[in-house]
PDB file of N, CA and C in Angstrom:
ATOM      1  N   UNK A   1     123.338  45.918 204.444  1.00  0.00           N
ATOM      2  CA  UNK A   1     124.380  46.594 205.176  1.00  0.00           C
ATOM      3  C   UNK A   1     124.543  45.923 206.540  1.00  0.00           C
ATOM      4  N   UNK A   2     125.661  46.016 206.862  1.00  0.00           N
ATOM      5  CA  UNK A   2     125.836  45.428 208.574  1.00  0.00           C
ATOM      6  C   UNK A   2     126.525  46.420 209.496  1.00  0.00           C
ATOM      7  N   UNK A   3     126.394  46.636 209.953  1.00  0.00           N
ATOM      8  CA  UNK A   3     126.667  48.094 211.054  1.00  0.00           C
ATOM      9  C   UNK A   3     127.537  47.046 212.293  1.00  0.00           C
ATOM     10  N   UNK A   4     128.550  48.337 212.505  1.00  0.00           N
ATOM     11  CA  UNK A   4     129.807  47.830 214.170  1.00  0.00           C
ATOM     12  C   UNK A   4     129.649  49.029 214.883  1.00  0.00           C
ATOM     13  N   UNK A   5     129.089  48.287 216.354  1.00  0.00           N
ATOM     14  CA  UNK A   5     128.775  49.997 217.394  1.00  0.00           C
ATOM     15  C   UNK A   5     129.466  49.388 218.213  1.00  0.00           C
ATOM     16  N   UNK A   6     130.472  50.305 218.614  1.00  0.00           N
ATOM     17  CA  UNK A   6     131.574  50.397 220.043  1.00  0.00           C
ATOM     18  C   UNK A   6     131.374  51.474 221.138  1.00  0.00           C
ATOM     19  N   UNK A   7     130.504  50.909 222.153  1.00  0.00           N
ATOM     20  CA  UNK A   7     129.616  51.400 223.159  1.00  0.00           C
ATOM     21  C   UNK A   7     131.334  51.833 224.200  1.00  0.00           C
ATOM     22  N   UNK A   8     131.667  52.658 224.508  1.00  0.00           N
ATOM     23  CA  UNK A   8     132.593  53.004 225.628  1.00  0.00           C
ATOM     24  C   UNK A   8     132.053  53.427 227.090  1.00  0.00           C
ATOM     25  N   UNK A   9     132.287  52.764 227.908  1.00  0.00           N
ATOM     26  CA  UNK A   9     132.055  53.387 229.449  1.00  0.00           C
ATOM     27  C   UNK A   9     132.911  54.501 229.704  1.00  0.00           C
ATOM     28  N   UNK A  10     132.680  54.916 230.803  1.00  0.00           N
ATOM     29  CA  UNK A  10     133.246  56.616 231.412  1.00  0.00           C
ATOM     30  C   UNK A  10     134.942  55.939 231.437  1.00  0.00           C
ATOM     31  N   UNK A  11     136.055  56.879 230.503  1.00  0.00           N
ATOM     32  CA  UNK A  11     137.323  56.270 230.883  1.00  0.00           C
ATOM     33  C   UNK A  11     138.001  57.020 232.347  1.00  0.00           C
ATOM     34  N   UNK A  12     139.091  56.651 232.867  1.00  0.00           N
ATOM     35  CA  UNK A  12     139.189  56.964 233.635  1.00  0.00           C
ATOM     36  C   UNK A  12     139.931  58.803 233.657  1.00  0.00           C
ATOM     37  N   UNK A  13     140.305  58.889 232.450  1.00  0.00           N
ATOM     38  CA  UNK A  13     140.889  60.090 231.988  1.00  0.00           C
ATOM     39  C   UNK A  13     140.061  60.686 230.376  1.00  0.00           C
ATOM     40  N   UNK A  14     138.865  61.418 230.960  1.00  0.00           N
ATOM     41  CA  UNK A  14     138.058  61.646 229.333  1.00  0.00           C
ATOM     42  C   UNK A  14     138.966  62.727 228.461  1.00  0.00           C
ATOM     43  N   UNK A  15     139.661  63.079 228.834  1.00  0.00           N
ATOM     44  CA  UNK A  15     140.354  64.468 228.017  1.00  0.00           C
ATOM     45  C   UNK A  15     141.141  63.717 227.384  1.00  0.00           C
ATOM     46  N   UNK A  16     142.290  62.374 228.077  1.00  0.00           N
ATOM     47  CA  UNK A  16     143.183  61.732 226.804  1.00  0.00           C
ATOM     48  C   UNK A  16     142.332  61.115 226.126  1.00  0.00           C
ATOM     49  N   UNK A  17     141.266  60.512 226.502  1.00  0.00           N
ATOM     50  CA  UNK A  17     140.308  59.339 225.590  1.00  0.00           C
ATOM     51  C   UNK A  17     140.339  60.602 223.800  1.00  0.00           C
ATOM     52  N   UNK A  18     139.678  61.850 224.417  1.00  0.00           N
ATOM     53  CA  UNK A  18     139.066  62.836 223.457  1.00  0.00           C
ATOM     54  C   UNK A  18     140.327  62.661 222.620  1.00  0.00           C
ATOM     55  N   UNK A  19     141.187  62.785 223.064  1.00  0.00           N
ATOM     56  CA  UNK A  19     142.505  63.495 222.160  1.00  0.00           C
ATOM     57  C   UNK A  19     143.324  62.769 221.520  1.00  0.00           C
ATOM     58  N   UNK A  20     143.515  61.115 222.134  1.00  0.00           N
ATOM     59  CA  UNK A  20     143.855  60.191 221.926  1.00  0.00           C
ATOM     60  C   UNK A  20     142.739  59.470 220.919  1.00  0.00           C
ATOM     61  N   UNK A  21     141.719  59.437 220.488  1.00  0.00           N
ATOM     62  CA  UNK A  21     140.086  58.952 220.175  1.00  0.00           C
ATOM     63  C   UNK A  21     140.545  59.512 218.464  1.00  0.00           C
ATOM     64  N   UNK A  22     140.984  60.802 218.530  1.00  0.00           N
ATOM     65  CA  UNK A  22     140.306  62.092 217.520  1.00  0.00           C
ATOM     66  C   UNK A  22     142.029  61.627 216.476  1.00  0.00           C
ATOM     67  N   UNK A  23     143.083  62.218 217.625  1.00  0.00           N
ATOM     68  CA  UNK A  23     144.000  61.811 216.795  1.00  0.00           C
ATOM     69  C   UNK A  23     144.591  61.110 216.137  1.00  0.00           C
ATOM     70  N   UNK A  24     144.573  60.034 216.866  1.00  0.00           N
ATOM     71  CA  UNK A  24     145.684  58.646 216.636  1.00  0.00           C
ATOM     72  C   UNK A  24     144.834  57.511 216.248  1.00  0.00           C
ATOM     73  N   UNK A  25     143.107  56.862 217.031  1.00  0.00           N
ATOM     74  CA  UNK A  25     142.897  55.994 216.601  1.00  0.00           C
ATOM     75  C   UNK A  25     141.704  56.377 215.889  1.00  0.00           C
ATOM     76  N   UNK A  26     141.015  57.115 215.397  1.00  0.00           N
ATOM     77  CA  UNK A  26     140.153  57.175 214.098  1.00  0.00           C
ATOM     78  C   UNK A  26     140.821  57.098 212.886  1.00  0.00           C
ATOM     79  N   UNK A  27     142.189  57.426 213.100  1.00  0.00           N
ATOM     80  CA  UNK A  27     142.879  57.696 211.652  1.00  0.00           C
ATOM     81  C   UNK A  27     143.447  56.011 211.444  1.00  0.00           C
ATOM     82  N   UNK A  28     143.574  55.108 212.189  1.00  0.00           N
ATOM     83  CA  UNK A  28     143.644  53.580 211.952  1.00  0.00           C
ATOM     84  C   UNK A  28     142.358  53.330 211.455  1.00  0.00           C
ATOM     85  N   UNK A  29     140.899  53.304 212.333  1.00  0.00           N
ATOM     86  CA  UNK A  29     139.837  53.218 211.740  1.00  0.00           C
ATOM     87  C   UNK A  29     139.946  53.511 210.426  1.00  0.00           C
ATOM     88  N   UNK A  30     140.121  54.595 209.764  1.00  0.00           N
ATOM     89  CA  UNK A  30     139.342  54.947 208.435  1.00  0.00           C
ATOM     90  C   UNK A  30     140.149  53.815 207.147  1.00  0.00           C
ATOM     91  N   UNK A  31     141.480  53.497 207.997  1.00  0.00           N
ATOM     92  CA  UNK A  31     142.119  52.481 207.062  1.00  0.00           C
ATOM     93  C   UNK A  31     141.492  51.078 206.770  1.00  0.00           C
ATOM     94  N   UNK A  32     140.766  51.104 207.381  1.00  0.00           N
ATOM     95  CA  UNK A  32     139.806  49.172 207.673  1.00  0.00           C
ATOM     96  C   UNK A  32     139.088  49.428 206.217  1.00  0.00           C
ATOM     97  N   UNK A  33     139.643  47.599 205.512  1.00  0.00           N
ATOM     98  CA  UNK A  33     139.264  47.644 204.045  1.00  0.00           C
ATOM     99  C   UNK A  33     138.098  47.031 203.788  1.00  0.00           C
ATOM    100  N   UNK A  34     137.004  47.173 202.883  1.00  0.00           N
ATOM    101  CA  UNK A  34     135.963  47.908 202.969  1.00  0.00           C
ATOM    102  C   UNK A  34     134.778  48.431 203.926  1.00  0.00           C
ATOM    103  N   UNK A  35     135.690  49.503 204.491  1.00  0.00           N
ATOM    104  CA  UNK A  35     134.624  50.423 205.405  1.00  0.00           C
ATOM    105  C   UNK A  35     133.879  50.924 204.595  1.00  0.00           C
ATOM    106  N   UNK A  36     132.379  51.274 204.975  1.00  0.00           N
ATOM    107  CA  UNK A  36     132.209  52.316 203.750  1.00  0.00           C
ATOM    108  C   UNK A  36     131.408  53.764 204.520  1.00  0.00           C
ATOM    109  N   UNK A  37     131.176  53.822 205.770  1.00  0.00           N
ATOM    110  CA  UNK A  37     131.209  54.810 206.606  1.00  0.00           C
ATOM    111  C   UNK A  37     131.155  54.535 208.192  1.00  0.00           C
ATOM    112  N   UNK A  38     131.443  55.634 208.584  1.00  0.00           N
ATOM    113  CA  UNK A  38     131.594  55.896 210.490  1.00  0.00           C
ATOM    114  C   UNK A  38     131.146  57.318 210.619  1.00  0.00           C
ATOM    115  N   UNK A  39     131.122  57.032 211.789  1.00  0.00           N
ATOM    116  CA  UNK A  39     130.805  58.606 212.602  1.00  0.00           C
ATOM    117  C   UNK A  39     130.637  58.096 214.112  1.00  0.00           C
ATOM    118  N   UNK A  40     131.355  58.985 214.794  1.00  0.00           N
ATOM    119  CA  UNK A  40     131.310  58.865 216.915  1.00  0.00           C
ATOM    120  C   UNK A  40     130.535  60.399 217.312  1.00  0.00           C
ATOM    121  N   UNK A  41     130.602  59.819 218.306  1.00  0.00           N
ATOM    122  CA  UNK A  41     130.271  60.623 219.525  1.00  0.00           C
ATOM    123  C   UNK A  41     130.403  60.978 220.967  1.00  0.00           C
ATOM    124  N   UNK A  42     131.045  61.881 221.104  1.00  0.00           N
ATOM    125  CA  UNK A  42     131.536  62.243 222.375  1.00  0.00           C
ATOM    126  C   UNK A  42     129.868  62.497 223.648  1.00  0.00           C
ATOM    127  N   UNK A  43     129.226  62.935 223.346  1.00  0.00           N
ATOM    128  CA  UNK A  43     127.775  63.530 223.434  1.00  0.00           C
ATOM    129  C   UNK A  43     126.456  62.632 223.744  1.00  0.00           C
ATOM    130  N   UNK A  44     127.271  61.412 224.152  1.00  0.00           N
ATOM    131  CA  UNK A  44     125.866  60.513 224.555  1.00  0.00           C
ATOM    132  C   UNK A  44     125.269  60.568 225.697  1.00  0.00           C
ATOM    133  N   UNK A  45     123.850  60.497 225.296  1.00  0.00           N
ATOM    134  CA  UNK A  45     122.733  60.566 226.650  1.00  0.00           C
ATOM    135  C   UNK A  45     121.571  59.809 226.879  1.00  0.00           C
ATOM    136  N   UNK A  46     121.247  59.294 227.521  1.00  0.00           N
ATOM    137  CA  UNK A  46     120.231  58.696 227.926  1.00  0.00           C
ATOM    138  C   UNK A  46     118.338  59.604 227.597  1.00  0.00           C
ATOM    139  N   UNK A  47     117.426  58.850 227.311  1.00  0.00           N
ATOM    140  CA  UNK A  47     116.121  59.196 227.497  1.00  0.00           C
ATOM    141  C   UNK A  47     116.071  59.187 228.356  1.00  0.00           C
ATOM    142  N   UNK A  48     116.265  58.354 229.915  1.00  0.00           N
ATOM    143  CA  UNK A  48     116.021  59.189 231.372  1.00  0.00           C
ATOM    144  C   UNK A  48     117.271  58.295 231.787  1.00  0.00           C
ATOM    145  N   UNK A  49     117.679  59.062 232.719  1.00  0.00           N
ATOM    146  CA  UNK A  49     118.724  59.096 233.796  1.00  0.00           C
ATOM    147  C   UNK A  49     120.037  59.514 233.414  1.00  0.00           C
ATOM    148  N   UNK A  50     120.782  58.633 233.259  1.00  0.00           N
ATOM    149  CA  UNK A  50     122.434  59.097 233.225  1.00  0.00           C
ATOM    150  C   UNK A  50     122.786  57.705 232.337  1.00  0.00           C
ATOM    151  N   UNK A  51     123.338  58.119 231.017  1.00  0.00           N
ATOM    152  CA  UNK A  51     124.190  57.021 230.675  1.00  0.00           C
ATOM    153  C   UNK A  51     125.664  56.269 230.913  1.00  0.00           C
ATOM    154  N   UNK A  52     125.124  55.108 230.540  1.00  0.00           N
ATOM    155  CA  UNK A  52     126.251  54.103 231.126  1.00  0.00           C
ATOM    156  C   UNK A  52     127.859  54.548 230.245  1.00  0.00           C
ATOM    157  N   UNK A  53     128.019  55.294 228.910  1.00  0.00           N
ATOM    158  CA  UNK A  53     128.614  55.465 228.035  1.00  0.00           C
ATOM    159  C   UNK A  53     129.107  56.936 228.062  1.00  0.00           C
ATOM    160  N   UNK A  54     130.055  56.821 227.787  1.00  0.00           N
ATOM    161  CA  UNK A  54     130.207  58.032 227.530  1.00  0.00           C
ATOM    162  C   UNK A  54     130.940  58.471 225.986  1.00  0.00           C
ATOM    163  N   UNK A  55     131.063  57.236 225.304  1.00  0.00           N
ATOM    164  CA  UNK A  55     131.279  57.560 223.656  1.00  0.00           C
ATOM    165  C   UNK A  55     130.751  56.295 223.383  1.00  0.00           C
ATOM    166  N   UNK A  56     130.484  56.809 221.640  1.00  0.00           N
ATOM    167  CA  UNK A  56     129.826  55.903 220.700  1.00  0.00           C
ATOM    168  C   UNK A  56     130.727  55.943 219.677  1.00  0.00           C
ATOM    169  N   UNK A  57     131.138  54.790 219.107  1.00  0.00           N
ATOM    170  CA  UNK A  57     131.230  54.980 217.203  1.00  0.00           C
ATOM    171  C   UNK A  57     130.393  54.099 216.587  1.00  0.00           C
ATOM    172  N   UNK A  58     130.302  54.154 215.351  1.00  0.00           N
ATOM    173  CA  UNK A  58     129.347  53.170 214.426  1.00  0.00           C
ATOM    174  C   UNK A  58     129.958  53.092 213.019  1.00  0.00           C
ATOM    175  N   UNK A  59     130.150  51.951 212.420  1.00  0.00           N
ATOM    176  CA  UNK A  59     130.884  51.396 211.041  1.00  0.00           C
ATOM    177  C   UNK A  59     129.986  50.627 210.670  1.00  0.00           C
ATOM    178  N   UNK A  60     129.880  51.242 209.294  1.00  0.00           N
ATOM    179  CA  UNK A  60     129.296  50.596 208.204  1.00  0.00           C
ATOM    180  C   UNK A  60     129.818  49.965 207.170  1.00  0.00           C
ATOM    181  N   UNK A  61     129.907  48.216 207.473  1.00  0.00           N
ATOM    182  CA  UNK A  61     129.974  47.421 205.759  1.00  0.00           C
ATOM    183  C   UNK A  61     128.878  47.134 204.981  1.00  0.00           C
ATOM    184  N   UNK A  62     129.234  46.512 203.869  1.00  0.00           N
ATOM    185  CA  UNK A  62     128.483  46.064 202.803  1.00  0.00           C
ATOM    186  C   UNK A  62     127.528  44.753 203.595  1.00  0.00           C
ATOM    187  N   UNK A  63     128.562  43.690 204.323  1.00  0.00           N
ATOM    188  CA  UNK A  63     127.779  42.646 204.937  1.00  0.00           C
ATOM    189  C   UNK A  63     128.422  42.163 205.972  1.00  0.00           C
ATOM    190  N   UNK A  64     128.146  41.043 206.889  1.00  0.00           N
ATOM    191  CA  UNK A  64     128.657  40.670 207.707  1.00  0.00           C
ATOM    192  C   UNK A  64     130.080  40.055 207.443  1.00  0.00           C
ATOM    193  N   UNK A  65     130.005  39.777 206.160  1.00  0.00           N
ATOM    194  CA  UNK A  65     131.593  39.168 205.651  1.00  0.00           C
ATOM    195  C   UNK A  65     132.470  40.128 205.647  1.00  0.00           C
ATOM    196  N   UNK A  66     132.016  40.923 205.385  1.00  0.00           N
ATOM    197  CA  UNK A  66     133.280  41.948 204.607  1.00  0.00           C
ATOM    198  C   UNK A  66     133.355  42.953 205.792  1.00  0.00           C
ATOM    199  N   UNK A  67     132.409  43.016 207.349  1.00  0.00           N
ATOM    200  CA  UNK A  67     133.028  43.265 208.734  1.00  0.00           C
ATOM    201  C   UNK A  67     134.353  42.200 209.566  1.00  0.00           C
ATOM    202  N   UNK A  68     134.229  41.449 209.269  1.00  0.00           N
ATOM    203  CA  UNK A  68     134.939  40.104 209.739  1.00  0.00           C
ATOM    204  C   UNK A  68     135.775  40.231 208.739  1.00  0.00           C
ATOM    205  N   UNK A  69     136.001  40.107 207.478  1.00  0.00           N
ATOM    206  CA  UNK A  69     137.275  40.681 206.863  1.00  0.00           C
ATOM    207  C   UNK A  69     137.773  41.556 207.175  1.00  0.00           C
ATOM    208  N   UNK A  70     137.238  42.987 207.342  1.00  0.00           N
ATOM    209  CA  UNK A  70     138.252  43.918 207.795  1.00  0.00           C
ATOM    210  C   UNK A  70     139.080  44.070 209.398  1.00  0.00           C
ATOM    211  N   UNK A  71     137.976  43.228 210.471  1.00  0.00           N
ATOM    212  CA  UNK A  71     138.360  42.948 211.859  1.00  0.00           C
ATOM    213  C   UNK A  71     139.393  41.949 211.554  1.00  0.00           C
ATOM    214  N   UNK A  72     139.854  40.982 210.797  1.00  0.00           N
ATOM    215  CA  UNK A  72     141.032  40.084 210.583  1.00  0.00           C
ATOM    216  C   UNK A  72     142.064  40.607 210.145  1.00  0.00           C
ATOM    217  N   UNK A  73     141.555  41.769 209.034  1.00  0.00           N
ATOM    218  CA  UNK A  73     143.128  42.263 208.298  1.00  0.00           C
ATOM    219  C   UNK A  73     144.087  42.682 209.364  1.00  0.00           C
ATOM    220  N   UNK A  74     145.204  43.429 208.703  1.00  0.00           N
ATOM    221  CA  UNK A  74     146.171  43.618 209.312  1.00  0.00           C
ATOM    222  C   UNK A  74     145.841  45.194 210.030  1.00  0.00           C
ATOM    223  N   UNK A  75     144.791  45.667 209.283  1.00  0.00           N
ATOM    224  CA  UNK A  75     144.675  47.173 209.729  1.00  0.00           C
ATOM    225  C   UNK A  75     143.637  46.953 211.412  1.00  0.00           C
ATOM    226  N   UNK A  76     142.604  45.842 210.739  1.00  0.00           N
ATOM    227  CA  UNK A  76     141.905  45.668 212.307  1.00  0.00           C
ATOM    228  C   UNK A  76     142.409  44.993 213.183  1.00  0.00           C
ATOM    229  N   UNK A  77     143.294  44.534 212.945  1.00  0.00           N
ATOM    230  CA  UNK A  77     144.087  43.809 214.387  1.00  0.00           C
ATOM    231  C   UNK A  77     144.687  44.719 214.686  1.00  0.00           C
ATOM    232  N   UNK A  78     145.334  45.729 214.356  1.00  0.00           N
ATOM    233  CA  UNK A  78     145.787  47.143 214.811  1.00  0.00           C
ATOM    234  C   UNK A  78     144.863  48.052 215.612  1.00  0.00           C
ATOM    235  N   UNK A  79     143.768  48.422 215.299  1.00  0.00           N
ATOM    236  CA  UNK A  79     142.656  49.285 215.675  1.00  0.00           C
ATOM    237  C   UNK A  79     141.716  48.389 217.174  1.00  0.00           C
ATOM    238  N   UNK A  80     141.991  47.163 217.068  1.00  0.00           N
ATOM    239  CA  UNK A  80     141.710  46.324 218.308  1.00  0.00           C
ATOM    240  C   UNK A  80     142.753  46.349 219.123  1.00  0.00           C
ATOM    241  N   UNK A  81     144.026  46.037 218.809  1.00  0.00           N
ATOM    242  CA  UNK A  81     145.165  46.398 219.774  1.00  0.00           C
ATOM    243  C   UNK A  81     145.304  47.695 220.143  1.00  0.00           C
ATOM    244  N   UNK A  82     145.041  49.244 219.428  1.00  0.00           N
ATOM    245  CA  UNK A  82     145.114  50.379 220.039  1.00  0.00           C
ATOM    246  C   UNK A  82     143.810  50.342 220.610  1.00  0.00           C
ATOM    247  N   UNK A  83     142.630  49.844 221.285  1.00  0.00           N
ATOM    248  CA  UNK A  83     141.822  50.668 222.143  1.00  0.00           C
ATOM    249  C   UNK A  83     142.315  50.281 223.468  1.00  0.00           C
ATOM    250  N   UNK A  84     143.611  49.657 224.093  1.00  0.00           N
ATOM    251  CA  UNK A  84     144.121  49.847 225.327  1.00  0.00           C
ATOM    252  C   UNK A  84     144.459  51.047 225.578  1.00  0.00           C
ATOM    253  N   UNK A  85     145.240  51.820 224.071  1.00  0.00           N
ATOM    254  CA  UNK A  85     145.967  52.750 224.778  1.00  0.00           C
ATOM    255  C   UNK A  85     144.820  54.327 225.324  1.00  0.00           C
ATOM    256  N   UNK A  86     143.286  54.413 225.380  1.00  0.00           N
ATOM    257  CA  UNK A  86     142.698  55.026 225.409  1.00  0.00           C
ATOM    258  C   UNK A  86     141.338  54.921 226.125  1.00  0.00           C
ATOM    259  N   UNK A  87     140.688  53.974 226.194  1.00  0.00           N
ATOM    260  CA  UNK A  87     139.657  53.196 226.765  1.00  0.00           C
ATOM    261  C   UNK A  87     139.539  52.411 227.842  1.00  0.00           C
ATOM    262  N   UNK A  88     140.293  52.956 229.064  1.00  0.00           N
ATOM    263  CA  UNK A  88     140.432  52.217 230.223  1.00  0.00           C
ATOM    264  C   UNK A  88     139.468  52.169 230.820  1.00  0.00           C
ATOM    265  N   UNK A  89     138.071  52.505 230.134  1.00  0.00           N
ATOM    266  CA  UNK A  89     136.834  52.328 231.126  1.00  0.00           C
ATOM    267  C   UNK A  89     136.708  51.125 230.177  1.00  0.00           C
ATOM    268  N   UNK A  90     136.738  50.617 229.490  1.00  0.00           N
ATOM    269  CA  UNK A  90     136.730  49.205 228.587  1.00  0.00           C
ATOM    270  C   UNK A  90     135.358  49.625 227.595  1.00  0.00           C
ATOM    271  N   UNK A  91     135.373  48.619 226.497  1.00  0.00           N
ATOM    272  CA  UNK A  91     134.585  49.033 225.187  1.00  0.00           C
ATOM    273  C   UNK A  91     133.177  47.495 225.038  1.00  0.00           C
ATOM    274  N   UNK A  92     131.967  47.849 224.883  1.00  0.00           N
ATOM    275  CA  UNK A  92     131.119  47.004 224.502  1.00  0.00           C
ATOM    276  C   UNK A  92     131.749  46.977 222.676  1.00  0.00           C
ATOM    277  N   UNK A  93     131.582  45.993 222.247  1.00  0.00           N
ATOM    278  CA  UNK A  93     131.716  45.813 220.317  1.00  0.00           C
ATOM    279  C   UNK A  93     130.421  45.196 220.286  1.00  0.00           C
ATOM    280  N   UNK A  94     128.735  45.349 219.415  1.00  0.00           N
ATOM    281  CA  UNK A  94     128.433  44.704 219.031  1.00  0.00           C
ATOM    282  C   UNK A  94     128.598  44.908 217.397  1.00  0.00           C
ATOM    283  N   UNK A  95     127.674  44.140 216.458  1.00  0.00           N
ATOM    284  CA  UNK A  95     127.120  44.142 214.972  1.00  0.00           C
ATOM    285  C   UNK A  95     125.810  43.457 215.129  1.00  0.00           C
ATOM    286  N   UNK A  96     125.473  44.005 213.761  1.00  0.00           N
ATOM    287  CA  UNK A  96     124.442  43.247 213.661  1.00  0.00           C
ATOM    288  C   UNK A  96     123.852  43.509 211.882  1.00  0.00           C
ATOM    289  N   UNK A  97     123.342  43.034 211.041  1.00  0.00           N
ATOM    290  CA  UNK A  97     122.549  43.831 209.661  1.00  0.00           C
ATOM    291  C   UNK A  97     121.667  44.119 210.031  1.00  0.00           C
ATOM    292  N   UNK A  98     121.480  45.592 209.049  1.00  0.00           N
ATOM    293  CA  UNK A  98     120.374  46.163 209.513  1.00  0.00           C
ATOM    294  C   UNK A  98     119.358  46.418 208.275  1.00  0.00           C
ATOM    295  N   UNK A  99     118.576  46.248 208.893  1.00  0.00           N
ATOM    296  CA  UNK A  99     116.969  45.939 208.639  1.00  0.00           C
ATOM    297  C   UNK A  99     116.436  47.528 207.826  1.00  0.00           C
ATOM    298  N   UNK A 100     115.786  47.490 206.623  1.00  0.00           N
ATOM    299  CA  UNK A 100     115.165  49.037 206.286  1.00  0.00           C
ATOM    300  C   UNK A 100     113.954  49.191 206.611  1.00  0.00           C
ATOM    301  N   UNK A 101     113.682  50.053 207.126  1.00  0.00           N
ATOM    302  CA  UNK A 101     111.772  50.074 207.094  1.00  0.00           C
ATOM    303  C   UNK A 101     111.611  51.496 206.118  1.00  0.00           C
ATOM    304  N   UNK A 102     110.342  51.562 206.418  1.00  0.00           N
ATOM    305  CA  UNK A 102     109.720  53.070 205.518  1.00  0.00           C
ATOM    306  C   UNK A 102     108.785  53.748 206.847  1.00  0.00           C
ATOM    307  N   UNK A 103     108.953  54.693 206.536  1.00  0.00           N
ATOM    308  CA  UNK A 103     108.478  55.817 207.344  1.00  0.00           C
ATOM    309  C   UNK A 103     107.881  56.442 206.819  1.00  0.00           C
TER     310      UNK A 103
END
């Protein structure tokens, strides 16, 4: 699996981010071809002090190919062009595959 986390700083207006976030651009997200899950968060916090963030999302592909396929299609060049209209504190993007352990 290869996982996409989009780290957001404090925007300058959090109530449109929320409303603008929930309505308009998750519903582009869920169109990205083969996603095979997400989930955000409004609710981020630090183990000590104050975090730098104030939202998270996280997307799950099959592999690093088929993230980079869906960031090229026509749906992710869309979902990269709408985080202007919401994210004026600006967005970290990393990836990476992830690793299983046992517990």
């Amino acid at each position: 699996m290869h996982k996409l986390v989009v780290l957001y700083p404090t925007p300058t207006d959090p109530d449109h981010f929320r409303d603008y976030y929930v309505t308009n651009h998750l519903p582009l997200v869920t169109r990205l071809p083969g996603l095979l899950a997400w989930r955000y968060s409004f609710d981020v916090a630090a183990t000590q002090g104050q975090t730098p963030y104030f939202a998270v999302f996280e997307a799950e592909f099959a592999d690093a190919a088929a993230m980079t396929a869906a960031r090229a299609s026509p749906q992710g060049r869309q979902v990269t062009a709408d985080v202007a209209n919401y994210a004026t504190g600006g967005a970290v993007v990393i990836h990476y595959p992830v690793q299983n352990g046992t517990g």
